[in-house]
Protein backbone atom coordinates (compact mmCIF):
# COMPACT_ATOMS: atom_id res chain seq x y z
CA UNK A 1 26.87 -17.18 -26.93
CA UNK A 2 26.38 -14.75 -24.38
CA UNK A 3 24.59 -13.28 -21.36
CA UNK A 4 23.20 -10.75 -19.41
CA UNK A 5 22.06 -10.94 -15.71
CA UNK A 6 23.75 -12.68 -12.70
CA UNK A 7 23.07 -16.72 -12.19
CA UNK A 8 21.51 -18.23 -10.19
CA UNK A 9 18.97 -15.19 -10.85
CA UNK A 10 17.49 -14.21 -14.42
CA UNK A 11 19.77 -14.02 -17.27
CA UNK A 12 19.10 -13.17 -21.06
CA UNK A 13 21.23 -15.66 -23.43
CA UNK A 14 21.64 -14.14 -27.30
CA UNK A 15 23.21 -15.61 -30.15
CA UNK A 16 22.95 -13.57 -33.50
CA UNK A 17 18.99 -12.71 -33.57
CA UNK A 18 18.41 -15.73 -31.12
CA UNK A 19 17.43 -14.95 -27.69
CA UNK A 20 16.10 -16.75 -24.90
CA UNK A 21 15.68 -16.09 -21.07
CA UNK A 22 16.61 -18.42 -17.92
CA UNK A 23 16.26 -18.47 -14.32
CA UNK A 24 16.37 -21.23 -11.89
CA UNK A 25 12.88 -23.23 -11.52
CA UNK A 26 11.93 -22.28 -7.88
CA UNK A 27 13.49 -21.28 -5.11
CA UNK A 28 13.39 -25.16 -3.63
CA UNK A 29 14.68 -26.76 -7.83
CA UNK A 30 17.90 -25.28 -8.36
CA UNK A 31 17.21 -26.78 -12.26
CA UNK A 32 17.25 -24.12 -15.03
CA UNK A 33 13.89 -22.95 -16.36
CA UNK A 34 14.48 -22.09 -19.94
CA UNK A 35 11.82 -19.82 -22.28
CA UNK A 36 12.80 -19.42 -25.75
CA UNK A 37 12.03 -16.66 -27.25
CA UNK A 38 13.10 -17.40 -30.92
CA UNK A 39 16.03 -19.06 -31.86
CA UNK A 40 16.41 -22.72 -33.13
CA UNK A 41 17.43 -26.34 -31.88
CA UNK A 42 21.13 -25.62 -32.06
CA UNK A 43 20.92 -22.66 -30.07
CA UNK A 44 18.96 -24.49 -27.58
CA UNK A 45 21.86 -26.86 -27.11
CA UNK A 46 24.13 -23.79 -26.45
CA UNK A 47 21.55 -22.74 -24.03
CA UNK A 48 21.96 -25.67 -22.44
CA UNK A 49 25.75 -26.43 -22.41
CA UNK A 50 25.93 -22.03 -20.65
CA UNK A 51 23.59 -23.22 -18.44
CA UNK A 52 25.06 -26.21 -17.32
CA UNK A 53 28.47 -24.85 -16.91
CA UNK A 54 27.03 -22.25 -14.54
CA UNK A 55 25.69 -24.88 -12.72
CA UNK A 56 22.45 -25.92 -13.57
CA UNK A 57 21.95 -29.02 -12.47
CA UNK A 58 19.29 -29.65 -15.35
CA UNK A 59 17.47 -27.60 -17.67
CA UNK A 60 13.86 -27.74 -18.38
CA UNK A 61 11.16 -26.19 -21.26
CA UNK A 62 8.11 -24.34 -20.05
CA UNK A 63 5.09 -26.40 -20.78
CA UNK A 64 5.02 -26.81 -24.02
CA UNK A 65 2.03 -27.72 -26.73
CA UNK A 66 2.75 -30.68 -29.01
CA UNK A 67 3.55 -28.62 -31.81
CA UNK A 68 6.12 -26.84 -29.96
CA UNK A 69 8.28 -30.34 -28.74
CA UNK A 70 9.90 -30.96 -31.72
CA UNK A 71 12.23 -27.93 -31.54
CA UNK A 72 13.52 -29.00 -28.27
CA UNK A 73 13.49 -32.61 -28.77
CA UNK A 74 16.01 -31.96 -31.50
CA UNK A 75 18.20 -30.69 -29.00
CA UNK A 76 18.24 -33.23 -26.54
CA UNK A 77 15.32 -32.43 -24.39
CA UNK A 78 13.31 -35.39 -23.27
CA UNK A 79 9.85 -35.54 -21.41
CA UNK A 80 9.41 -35.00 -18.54
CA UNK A 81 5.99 -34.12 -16.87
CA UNK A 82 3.02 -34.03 -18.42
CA UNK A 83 -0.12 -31.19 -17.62
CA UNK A 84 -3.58 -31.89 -19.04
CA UNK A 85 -5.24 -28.68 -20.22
CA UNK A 86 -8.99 -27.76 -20.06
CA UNK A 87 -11.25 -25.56 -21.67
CA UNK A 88 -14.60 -24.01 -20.91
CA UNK A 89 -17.19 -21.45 -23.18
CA UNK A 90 -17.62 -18.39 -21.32
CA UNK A 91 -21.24 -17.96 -22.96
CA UNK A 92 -22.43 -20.87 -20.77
CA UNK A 93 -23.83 -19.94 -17.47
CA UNK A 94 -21.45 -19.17 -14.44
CA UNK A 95 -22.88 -19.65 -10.77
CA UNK A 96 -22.66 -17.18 -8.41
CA UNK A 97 -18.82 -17.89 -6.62
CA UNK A 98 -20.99 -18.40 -2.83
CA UNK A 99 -18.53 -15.84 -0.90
CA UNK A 100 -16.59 -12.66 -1.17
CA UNK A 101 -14.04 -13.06 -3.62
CA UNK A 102 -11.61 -9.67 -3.76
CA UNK A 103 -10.03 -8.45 -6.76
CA UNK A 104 -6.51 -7.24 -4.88
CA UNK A 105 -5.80 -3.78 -5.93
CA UNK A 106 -2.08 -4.04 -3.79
CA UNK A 107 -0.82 -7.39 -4.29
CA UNK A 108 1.13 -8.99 -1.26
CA UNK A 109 3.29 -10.95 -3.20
CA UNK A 110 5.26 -12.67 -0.18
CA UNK A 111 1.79 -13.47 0.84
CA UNK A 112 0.48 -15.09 -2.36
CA UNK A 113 3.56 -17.34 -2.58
CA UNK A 114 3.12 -18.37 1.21
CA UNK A 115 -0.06 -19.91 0.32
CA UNK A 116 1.61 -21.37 -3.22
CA UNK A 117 4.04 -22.72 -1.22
CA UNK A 118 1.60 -24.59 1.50
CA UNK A 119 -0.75 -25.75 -1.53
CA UNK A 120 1.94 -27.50 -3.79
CA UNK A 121 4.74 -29.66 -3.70
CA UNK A 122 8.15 -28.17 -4.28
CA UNK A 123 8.47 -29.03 -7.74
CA UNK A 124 5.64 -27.14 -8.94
CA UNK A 125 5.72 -24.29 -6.44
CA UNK A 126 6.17 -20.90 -7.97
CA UNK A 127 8.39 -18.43 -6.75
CA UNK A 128 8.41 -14.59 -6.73
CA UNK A 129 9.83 -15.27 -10.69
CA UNK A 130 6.90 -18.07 -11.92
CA UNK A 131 4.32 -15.58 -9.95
CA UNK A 132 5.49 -12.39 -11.62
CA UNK A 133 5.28 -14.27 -14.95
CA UNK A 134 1.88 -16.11 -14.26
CA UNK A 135 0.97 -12.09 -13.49
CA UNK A 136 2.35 -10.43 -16.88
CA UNK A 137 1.83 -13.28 -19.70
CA UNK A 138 -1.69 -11.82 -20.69
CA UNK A 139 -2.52 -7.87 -21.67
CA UNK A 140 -4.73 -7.73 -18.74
CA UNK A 141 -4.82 -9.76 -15.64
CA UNK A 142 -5.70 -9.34 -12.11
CA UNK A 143 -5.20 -11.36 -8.74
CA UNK A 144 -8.69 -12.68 -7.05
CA UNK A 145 -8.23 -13.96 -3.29
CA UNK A 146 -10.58 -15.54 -0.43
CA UNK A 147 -9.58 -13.67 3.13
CA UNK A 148 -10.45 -12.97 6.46
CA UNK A 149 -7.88 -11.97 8.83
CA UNK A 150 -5.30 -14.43 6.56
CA UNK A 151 -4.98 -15.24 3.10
CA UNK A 152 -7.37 -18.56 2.16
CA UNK A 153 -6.07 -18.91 -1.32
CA UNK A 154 -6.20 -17.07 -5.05
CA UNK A 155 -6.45 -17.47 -8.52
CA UNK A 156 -4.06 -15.65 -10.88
CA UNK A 157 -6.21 -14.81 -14.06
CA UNK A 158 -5.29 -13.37 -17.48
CA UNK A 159 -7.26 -12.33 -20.81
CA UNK A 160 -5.69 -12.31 -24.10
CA UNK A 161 -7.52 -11.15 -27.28
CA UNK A 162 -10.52 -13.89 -26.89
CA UNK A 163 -9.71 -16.31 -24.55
CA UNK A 164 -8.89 -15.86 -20.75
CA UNK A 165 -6.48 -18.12 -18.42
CA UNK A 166 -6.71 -19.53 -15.27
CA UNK A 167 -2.86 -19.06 -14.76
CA UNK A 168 -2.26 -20.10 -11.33
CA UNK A 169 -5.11 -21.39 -8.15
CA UNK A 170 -4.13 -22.57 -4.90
CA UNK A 171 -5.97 -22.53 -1.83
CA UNK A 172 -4.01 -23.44 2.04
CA UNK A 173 -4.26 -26.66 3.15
CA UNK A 174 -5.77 -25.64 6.47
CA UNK A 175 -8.65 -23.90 4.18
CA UNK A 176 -9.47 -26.54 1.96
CA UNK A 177 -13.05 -28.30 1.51
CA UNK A 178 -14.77 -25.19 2.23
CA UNK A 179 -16.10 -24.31 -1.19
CA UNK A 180 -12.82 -21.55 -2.10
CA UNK A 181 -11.48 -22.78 -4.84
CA UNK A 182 -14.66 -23.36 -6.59
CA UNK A 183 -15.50 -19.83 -5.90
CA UNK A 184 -12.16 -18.36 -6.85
CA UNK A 185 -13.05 -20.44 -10.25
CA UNK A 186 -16.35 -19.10 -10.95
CA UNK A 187 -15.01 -15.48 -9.94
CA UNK A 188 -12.50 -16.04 -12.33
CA UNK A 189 -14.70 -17.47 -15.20
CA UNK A 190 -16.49 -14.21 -14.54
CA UNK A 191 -13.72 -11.81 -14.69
CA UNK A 192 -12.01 -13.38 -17.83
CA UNK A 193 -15.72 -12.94 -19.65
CA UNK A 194 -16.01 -9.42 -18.81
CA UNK A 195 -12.50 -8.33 -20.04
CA UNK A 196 -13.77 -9.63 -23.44
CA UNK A 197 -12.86 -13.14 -23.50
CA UNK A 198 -15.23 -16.24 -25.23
CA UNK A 199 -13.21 -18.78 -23.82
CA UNK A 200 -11.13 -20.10 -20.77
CA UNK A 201 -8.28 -22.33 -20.95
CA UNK A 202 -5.91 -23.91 -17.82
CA UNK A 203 -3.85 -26.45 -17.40
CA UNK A 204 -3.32 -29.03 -14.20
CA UNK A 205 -1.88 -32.09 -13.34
CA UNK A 206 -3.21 -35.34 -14.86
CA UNK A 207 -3.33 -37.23 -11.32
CA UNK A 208 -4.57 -33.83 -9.84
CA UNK A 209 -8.53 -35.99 -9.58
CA UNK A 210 -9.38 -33.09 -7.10
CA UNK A 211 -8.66 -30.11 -9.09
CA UNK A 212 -9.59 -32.20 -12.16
CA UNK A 213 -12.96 -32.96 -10.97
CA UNK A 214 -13.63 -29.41 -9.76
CA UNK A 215 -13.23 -28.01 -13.29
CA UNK A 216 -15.27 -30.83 -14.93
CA UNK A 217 -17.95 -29.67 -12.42
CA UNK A 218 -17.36 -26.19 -13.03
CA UNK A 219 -18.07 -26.71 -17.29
CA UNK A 220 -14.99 -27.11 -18.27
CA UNK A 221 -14.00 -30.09 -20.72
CA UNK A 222 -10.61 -32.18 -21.34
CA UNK A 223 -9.08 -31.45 -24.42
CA UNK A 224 -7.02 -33.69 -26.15
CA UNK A 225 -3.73 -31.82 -26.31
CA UNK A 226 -1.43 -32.01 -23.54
CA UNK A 227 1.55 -29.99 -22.03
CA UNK A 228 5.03 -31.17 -21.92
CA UNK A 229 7.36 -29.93 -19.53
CA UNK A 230 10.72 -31.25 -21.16
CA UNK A 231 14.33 -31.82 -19.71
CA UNK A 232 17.89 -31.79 -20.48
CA UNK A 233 21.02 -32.75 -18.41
CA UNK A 234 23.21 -32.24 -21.41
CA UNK A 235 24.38 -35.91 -21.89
């Protein structure tokens, strides 16, 4: 095993043709967040035991589909949380969003993650790292916000080939119940459908009734595969 990069920051870990990439999970979960990007069960365990010794308190998978688990569950991973994921055709009809919605051309990054910060707890904040990877995990993507004078909230949204993602919406405490994050939705519905895409997938929290509810409202549906965000302490 080895690695590139400085922890805690991002680091590259290879073995032979195996190669993943870790960096802690936020800046307020000092656990490891662990991508694979192809490699097998046993080199997940090595993963695990490098991170560990740098001092990971934990390490955890990205959210994972249920035909992905297997892989890490043979390594010791167990899980964790659990997202519910949603889908929606874009051919159906998308209201009008009901305010200005920007597409930001210069994105204030340190502002963005302000309002992340406000909008979730600290487990599932995102940090400069989960933003900038929310931002670059689709060919195209773009940053929508609702502002006056301040930032209200955002939507990070990507296309792929045919389908788009809602990657990432929050919207400030102080600003909520005011219609934003139904409009950031609908601006992003729109956005993903113009940049080619026939269908919109996201995933959120299963005791998240509020954001839950908006997307039912918004046409989306529950689908029956879940996310699992798994874990490993190394014991």
């Amino acid at each position: 095993m080895r690695y590139t990069g400085d922890w805690p920051g991002t680091i590259v870990l290879r073995h032979g043709l195996s190669k993943a990439v870790a960096r802690p999970w936020n800046a307020d979960v000092p656990d490891a967040h662990l991508t694979m990007v192809r490699g097998s069960s046993a080199f997940l365990e090595m993963c695990v035991s490098e991170l560990l010794e740098l001092g990971a308190p934990s390490v955890m998978s990205p959210p994972l589909p249920s035909s992905s688990v297997r892989t890490w569950s043979d390594a010791g991973f167990e899980a964790f949380e659990w997202l519910d994921v949603f889908g929606r055709d874009l051919a159906l009809e998308v209201p009008d969003p009901d305010m200005p919605v920007n597409t930001e051309r210069e994105v204030d990054w340190a502002e963005v993650q302000e309002v992340d910060s406000q909008a979730f707890e600290p487990f599932w904040r995102l940090d400069s790292g989960g933003l900038s990877e929310a931002a670059t995990a689709t060919p195209a993507a773009v940053v929508l916000t609702v502002r006056d004078d301040a930032l209200f909230g955002f939507s990070i949204v990507g296309a792929g080939a045919s389908a788009g993602y809602l990657q990432r919406l929050a919207v400030a405490p102080s600003a909520q119940h005011r219609g934003i994050g139904r409009a950031l939705v609908r601006a992003s519905i729109r956005w993903a459908r113009h940049h080619g895409a026939h269908q919109m997938l996201l995933n959120t929290l299963g005791n998240n009734d509020a954001a839950s509810n908006l997307y039912l409202a918004e046409g989306f549906t529950h689908l029956d595969d879940r996310l699992a965000i798994l874990r490993s302490s190394g014991t």
